[in-house]
Protein backbone atom coordinates (compact mmCIF):
# COMPACT_ATOMS: atom_id res chain seq x y z
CA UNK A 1 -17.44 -21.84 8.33
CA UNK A 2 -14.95 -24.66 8.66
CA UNK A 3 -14.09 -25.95 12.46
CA UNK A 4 -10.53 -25.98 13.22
CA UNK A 5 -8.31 -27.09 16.26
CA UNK A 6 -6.71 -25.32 18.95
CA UNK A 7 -4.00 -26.78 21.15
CA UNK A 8 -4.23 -25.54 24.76
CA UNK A 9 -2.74 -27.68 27.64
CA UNK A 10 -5.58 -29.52 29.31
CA UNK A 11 -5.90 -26.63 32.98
CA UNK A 12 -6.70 -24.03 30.06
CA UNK A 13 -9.13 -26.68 28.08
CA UNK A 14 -10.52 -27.25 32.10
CA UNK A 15 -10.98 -23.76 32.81
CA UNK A 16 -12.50 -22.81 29.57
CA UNK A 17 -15.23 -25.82 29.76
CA UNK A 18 -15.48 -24.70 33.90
CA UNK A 19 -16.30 -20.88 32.74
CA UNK A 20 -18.42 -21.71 29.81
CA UNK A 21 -20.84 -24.43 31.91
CA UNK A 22 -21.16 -21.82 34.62
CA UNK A 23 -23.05 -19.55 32.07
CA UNK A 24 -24.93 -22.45 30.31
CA UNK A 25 -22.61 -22.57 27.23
CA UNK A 26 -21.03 -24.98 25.44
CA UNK A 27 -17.31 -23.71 24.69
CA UNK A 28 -17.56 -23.32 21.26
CA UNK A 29 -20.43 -20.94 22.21
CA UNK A 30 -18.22 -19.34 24.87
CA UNK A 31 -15.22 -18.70 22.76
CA UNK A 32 -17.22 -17.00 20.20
CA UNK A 33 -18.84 -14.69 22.61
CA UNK A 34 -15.25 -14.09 24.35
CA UNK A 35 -13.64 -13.07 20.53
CA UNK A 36 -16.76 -10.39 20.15
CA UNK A 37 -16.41 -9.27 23.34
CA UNK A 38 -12.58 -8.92 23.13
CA UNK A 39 -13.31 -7.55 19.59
CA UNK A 40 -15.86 -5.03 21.10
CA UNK A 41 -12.86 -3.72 23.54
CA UNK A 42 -10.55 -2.95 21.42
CA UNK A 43 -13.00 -1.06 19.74
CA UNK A 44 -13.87 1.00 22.65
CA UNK A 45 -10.62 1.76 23.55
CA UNK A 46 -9.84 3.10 20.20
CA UNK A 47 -13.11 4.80 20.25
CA UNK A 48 -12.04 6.50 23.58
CA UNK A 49 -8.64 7.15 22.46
CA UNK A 50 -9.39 9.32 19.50
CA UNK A 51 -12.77 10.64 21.85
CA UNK A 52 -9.97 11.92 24.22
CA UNK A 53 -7.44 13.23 21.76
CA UNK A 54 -10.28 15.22 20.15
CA UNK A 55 -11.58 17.37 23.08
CA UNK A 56 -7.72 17.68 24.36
CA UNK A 57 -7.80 20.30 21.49
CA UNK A 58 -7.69 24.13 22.74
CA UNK A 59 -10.66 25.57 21.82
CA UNK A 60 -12.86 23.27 20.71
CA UNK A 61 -15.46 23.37 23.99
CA UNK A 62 -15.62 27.13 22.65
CA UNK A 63 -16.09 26.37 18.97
CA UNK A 64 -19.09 24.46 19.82
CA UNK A 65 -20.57 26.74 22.45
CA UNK A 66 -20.54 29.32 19.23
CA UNK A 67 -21.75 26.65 16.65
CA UNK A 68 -24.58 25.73 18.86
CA UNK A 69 -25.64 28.84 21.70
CA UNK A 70 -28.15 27.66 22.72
CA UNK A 71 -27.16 24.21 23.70
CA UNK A 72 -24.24 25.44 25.32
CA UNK A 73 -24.40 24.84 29.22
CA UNK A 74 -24.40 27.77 31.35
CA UNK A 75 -21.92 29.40 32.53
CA UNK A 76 -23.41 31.02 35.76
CA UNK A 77 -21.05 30.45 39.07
CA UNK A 78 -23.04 30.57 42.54
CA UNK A 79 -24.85 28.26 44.44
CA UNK A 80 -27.62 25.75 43.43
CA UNK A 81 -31.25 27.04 44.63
């Protein structure tokens, strides 16, 4: 992969090379591991967006419950023993 240059004013540059020597990193190595991890969140979020939009549908706790009885938690009220 070819190296390339980024233009950030020099308190960026500072903070970057302050944040990546505090973990042991040079900050090549700490830019890489911000892009996953930035990568990795938008991910998740889209991951929990569709998770969310999924069980918002009526019925669907039901339609499992009868696809798989006998994982289905129970249903008992009362108090714990």
């Amino acid at each position: 992969m070819a190296d390339t240059t980024v233009k950030v004013d020099s308190e960026t540059r500072d903070r970057f090379a302050a944040v990546a020597a505090a973990r042991g990193q040079s900050v090549r190595a700490y830019l890489a591991d911000l892009a996953k991890q930035e990568e990795n969140q938008i991910a998740l979020s889209k991951a929990t967006a569709t998770f969310r939009e999924i069980i918002a549908r009526p019925g669907l706790a039901e339609a499992f419950d009868e696809a798989f009885p006998d994982d289905a938690p129970s249903r008992t009220t009362g108090r714990a023993a």
